[in-house]
Protein backbone atom coordinates (compact mmCIF):
# COMPACT_ATOMS: atom_id res chain seq x y z
CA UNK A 1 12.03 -48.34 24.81
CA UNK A 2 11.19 -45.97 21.83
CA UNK A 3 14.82 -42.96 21.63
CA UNK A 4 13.37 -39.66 20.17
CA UNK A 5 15.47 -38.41 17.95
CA UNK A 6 15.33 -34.94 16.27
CA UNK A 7 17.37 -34.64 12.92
CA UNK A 8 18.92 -31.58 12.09
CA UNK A 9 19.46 -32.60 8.22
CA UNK A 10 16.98 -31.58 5.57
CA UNK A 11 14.52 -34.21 4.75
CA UNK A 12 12.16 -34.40 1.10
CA UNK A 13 8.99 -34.90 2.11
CA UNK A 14 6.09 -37.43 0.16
CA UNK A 15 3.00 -35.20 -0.65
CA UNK A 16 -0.22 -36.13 0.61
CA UNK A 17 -1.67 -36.64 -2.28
CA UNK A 18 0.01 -39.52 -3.85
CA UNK A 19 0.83 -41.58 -0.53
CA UNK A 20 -1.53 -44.45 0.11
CA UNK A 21 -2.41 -45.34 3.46
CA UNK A 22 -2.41 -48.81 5.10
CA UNK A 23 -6.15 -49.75 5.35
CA UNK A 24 -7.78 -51.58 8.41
CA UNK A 25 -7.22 -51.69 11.80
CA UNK A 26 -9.37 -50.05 14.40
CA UNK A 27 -8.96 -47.73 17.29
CA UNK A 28 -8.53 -48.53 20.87
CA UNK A 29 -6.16 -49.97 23.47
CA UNK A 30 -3.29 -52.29 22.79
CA UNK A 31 -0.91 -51.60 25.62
CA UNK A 32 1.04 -48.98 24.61
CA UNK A 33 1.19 -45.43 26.25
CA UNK A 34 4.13 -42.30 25.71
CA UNK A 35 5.54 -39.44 27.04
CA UNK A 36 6.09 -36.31 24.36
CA UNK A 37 7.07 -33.81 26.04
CA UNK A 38 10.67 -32.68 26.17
CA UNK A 39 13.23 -33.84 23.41
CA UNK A 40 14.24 -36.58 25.42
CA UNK A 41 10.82 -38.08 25.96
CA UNK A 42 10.32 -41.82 26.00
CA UNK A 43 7.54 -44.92 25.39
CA UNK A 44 6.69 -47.30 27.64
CA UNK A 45 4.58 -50.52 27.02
CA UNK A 46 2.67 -52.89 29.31
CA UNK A 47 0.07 -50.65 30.47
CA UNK A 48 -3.49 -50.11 29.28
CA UNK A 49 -3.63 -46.85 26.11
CA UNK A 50 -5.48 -44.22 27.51
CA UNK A 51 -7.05 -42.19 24.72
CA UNK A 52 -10.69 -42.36 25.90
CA UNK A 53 -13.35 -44.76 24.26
CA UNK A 54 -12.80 -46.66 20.77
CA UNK A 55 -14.24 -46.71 17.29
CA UNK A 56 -17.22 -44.74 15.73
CA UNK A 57 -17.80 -41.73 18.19
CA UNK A 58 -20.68 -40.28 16.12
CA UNK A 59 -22.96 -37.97 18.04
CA UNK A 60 -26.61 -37.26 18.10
CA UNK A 61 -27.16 -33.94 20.46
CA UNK A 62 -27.82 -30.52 19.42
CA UNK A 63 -24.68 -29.73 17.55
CA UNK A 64 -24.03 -29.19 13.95
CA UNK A 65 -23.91 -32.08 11.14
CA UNK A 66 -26.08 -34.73 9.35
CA UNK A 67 -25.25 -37.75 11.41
CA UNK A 68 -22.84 -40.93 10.74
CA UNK A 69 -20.98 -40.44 7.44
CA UNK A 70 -22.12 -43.05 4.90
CA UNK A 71 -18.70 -45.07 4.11
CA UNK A 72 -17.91 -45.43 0.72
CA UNK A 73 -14.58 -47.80 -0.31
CA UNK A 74 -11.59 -47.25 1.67
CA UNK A 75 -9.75 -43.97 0.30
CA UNK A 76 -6.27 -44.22 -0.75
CA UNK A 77 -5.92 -40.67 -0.54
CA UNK A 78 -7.85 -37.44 1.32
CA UNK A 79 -9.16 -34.35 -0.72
CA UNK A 80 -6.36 -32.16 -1.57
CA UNK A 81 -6.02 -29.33 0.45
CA UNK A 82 -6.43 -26.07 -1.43
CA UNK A 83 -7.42 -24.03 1.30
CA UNK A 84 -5.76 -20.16 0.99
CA UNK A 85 -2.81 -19.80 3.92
CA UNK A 86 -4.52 -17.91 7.23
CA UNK A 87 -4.30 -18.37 10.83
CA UNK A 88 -8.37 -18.41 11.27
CA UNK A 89 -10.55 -21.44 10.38
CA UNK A 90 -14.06 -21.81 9.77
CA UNK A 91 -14.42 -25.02 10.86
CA UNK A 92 -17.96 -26.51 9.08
CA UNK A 93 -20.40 -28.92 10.01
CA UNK A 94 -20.04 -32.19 8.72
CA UNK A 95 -21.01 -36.35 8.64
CA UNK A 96 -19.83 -37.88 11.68
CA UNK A 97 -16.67 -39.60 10.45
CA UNK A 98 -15.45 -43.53 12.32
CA UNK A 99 -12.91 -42.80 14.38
CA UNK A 100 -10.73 -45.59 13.49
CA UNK A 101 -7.88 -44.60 11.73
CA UNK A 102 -9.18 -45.95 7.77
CA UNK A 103 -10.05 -43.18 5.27
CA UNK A 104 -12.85 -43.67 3.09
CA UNK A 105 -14.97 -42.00 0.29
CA UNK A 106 -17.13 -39.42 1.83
CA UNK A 107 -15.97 -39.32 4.70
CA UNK A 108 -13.90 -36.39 5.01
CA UNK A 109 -15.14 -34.63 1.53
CA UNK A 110 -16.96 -32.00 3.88
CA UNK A 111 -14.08 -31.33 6.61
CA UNK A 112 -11.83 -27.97 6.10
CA UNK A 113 -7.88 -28.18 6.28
CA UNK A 114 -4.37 -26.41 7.39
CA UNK A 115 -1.53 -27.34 5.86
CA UNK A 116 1.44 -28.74 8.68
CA UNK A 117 4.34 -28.67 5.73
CA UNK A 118 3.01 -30.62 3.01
CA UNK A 119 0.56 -32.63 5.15
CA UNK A 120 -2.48 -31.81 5.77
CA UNK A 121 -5.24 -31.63 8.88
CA UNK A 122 -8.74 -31.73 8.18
CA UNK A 123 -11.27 -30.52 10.52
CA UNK A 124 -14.91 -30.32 10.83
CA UNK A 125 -17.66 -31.11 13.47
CA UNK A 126 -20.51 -32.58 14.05
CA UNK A 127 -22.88 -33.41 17.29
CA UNK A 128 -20.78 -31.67 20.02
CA UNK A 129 -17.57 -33.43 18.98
CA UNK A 130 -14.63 -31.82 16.56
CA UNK A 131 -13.11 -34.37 14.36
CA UNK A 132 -9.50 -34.10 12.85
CA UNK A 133 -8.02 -36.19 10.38
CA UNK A 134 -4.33 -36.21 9.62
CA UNK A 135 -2.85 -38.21 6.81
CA UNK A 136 1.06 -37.88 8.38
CA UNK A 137 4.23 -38.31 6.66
CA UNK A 138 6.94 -39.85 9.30
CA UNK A 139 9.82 -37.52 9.30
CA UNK A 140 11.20 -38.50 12.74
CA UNK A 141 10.46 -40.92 14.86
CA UNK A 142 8.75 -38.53 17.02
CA UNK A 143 5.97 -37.07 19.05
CA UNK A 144 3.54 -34.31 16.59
CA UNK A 145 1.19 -32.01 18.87
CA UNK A 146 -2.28 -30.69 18.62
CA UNK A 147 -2.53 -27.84 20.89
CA UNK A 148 -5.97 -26.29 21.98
CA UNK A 149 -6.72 -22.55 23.96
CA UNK A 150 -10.11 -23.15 25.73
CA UNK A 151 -10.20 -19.42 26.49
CA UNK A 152 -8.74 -16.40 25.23
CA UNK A 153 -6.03 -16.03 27.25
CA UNK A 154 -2.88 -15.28 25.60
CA UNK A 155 -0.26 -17.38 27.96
CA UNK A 156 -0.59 -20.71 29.52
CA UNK A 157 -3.20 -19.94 32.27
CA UNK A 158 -4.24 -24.12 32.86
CA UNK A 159 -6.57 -23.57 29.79
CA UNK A 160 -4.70 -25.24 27.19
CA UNK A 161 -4.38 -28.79 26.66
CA UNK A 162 -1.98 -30.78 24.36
CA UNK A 163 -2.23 -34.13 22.40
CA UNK A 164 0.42 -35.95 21.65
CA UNK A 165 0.74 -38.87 18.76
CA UNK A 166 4.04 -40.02 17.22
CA UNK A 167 4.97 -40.13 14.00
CA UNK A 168 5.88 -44.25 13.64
CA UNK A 169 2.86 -44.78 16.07
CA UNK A 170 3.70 -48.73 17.51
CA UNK A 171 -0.18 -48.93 18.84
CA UNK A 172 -3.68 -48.29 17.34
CA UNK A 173 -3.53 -45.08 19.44
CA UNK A 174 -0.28 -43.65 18.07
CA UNK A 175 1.03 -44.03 21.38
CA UNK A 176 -0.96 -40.83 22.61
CA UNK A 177 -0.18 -38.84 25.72
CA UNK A 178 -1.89 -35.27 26.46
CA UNK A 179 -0.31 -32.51 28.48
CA UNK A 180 -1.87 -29.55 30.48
CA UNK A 181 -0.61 -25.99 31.23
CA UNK A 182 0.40 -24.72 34.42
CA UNK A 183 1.95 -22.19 35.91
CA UNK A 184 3.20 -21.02 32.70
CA UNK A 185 4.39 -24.32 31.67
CA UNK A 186 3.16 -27.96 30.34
CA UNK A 187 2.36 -30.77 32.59
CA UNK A 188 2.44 -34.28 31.43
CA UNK A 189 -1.58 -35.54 32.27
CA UNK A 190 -1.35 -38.91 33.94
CA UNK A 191 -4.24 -40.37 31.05
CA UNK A 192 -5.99 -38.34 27.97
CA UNK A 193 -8.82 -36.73 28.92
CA UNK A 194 -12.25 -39.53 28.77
CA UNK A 195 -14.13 -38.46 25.82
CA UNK A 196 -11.01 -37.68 23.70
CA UNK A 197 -10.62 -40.70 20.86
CA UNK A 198 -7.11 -41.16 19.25
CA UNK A 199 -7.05 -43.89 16.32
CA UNK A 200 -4.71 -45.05 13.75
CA UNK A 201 -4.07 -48.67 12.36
CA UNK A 202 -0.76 -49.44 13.59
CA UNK A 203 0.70 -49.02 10.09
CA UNK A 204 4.17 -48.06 8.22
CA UNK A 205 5.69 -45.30 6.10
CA UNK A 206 4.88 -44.33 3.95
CA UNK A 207 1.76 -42.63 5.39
CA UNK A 208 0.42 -42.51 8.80
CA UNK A 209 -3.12 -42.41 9.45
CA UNK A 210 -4.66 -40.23 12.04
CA UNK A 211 -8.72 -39.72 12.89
CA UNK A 212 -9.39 -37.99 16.41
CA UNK A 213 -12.50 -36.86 18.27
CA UNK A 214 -12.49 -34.16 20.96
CA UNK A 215 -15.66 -33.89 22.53
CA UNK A 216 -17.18 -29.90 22.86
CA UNK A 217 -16.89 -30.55 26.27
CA UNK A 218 -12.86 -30.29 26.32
CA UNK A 219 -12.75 -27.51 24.27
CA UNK A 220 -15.16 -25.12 26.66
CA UNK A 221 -17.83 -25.09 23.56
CA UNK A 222 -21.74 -25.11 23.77
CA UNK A 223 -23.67 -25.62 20.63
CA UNK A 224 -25.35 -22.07 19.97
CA UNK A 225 -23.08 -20.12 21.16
CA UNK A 226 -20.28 -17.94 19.73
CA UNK A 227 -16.80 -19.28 20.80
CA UNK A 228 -13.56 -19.42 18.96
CA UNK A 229 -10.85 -22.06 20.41
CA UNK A 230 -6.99 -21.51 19.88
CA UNK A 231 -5.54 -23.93 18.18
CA UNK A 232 -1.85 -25.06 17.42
CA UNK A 233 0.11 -27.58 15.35
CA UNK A 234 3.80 -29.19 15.13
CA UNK A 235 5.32 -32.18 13.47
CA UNK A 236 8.59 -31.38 13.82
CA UNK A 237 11.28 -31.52 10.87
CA UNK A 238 7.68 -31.30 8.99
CA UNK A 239 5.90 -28.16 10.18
CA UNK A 240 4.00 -26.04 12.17
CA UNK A 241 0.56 -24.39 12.18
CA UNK A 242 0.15 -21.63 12.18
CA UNK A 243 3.63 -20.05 10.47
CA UNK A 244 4.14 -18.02 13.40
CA UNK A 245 4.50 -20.55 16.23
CA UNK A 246 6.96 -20.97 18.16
CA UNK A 247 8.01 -23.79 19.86
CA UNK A 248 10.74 -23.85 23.22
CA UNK A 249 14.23 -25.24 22.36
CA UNK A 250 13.93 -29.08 23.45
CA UNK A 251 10.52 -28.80 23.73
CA UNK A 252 7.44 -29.93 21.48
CA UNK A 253 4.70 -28.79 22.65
CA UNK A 254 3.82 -25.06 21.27
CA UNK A 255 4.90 -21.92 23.74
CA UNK A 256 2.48 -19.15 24.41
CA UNK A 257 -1.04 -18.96 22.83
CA UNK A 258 -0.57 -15.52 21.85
CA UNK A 259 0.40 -16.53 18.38
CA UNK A 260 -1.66 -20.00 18.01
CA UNK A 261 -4.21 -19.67 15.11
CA UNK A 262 -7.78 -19.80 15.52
CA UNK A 263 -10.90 -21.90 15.08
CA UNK A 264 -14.27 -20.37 14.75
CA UNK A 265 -17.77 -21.42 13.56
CA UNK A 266 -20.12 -19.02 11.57
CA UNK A 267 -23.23 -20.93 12.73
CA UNK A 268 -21.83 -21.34 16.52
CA UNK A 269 -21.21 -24.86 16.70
CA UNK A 270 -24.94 -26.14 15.55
């Protein structure tokens, strides 16, 4: 049984840039799933991970990007991210990176970022799939969110969706869990979404190692045509993107989308 616990003491945080993550290790199931909701959320083991298919989920269709990234050697480190502080991203096409959880040259060298404290989460997309990476410094012991607004509403009208992944992840899949609105609140989803790929290797401070793919098809996008898609991080005792989010007492998932930031694509999604 994993106990959340959420410190109230100031914590020094290692900067992306000189952590080195733990290389190998792939994406998938090994038997681990989590709850990440409320502050008293727990894991539970023994059951098949349900973050959608595993390893490369490169893309071919109609959307934006040059196809599978060429790997280069495994990357100690991701491209610093000097991107200037705003609440709108252009996300650009890219490579289609392996979702597995190991950084490598080239790979992410085309991908955009937002800063979550001093960590950073790179985005870009390719096919009809949006690709994250998130090099993550554990802080504590606890559930980070990725919030996305499939519309434009600006409260939680059963158009948002929420992935969870933990901080000391124990499986390949960072022990995801995803969580819908309704009726004004979040609902813990019995499995994430099929189509959705969470990977990590199941490695150690100091640097967790996150690569996700979220097909178009979740997010309400259709390559060629104009659509922005609300977007929201937290890592708590870390940060939150954008600086104006707020987040319920006890809670970690992000409150009304009125105040999420936004992504957008100059070339819509192609």
């Amino acid at each position: 049984m994993r106990t959340v616990i959420l410190c109230f003491s100031m914590i020094s945080l290692t900067a992306c840039s000189s952590s080195s993550p733990t290389t190998g290790g792939t994406g998938g199931s090994t038997g681990s799933s989590s709850s990440s909701g409320s502050a008293g959320s727990t894991s539970s083991s023994g059951s098949t991970s349900s973050s959608g298919s595993t390893g490369s989920s490169s893309t071919s269709s109609s959307g934006g990007g040059g196809g599978a990234c060429t790997l280069g050697a495994v990357a100690t480190t991701l491209p610093a991210c000097t991107k200037p502080v705003t609440s709108s991203i252009e996300v650009p096409s890219g490579c289609a990176p392996t979702v597995d959880g190991v950084y490598h040259e080239g790979e992410w060298s085309d991908a955009t970022c937002v800063l979550v404290g001093s960590d950073p989460v790179y985005l870009k997309f390719s096919g009809e799939t949006l690709y994250l990476a998130w090099p993550m410094t554990p802080t504590c012991g606890c559930p980070a969110q990725l919030a996305f607004n499939t519309d434009a509403a600006q409260t939680l009208d059963g158009k948002q969706f929420d992935l969870g992944i933990f901080d000391d992840p124990g499986s390949a899949t960072g022990d995801s869990s995803e969580y819908l609105s309704t009726g004004g609140a979040w609902v813990a989803s019995s499995s994430v979404a099929s189509g959705i790929v969470i990977a990590n290797p199941p490695n150690s401070p100091p640097l967790v190692t996150y690569e996700l793919a979220v097909p178009f098809s979740s997010l309400g996008i259709t390559a060629g045509q104009a659509k922005t898609v609300g977007f929201a991080v937290n890592h708590p005792m870390s940060g939150l993107w954008p600086s104006g989010l707020t987040v319920p007492t006890g809670m970690y998932q992000p409150a009304t989308p009125s105040n999420w930031g936004k992504l957008t694509s100059s070339v819509d999604w192609q």
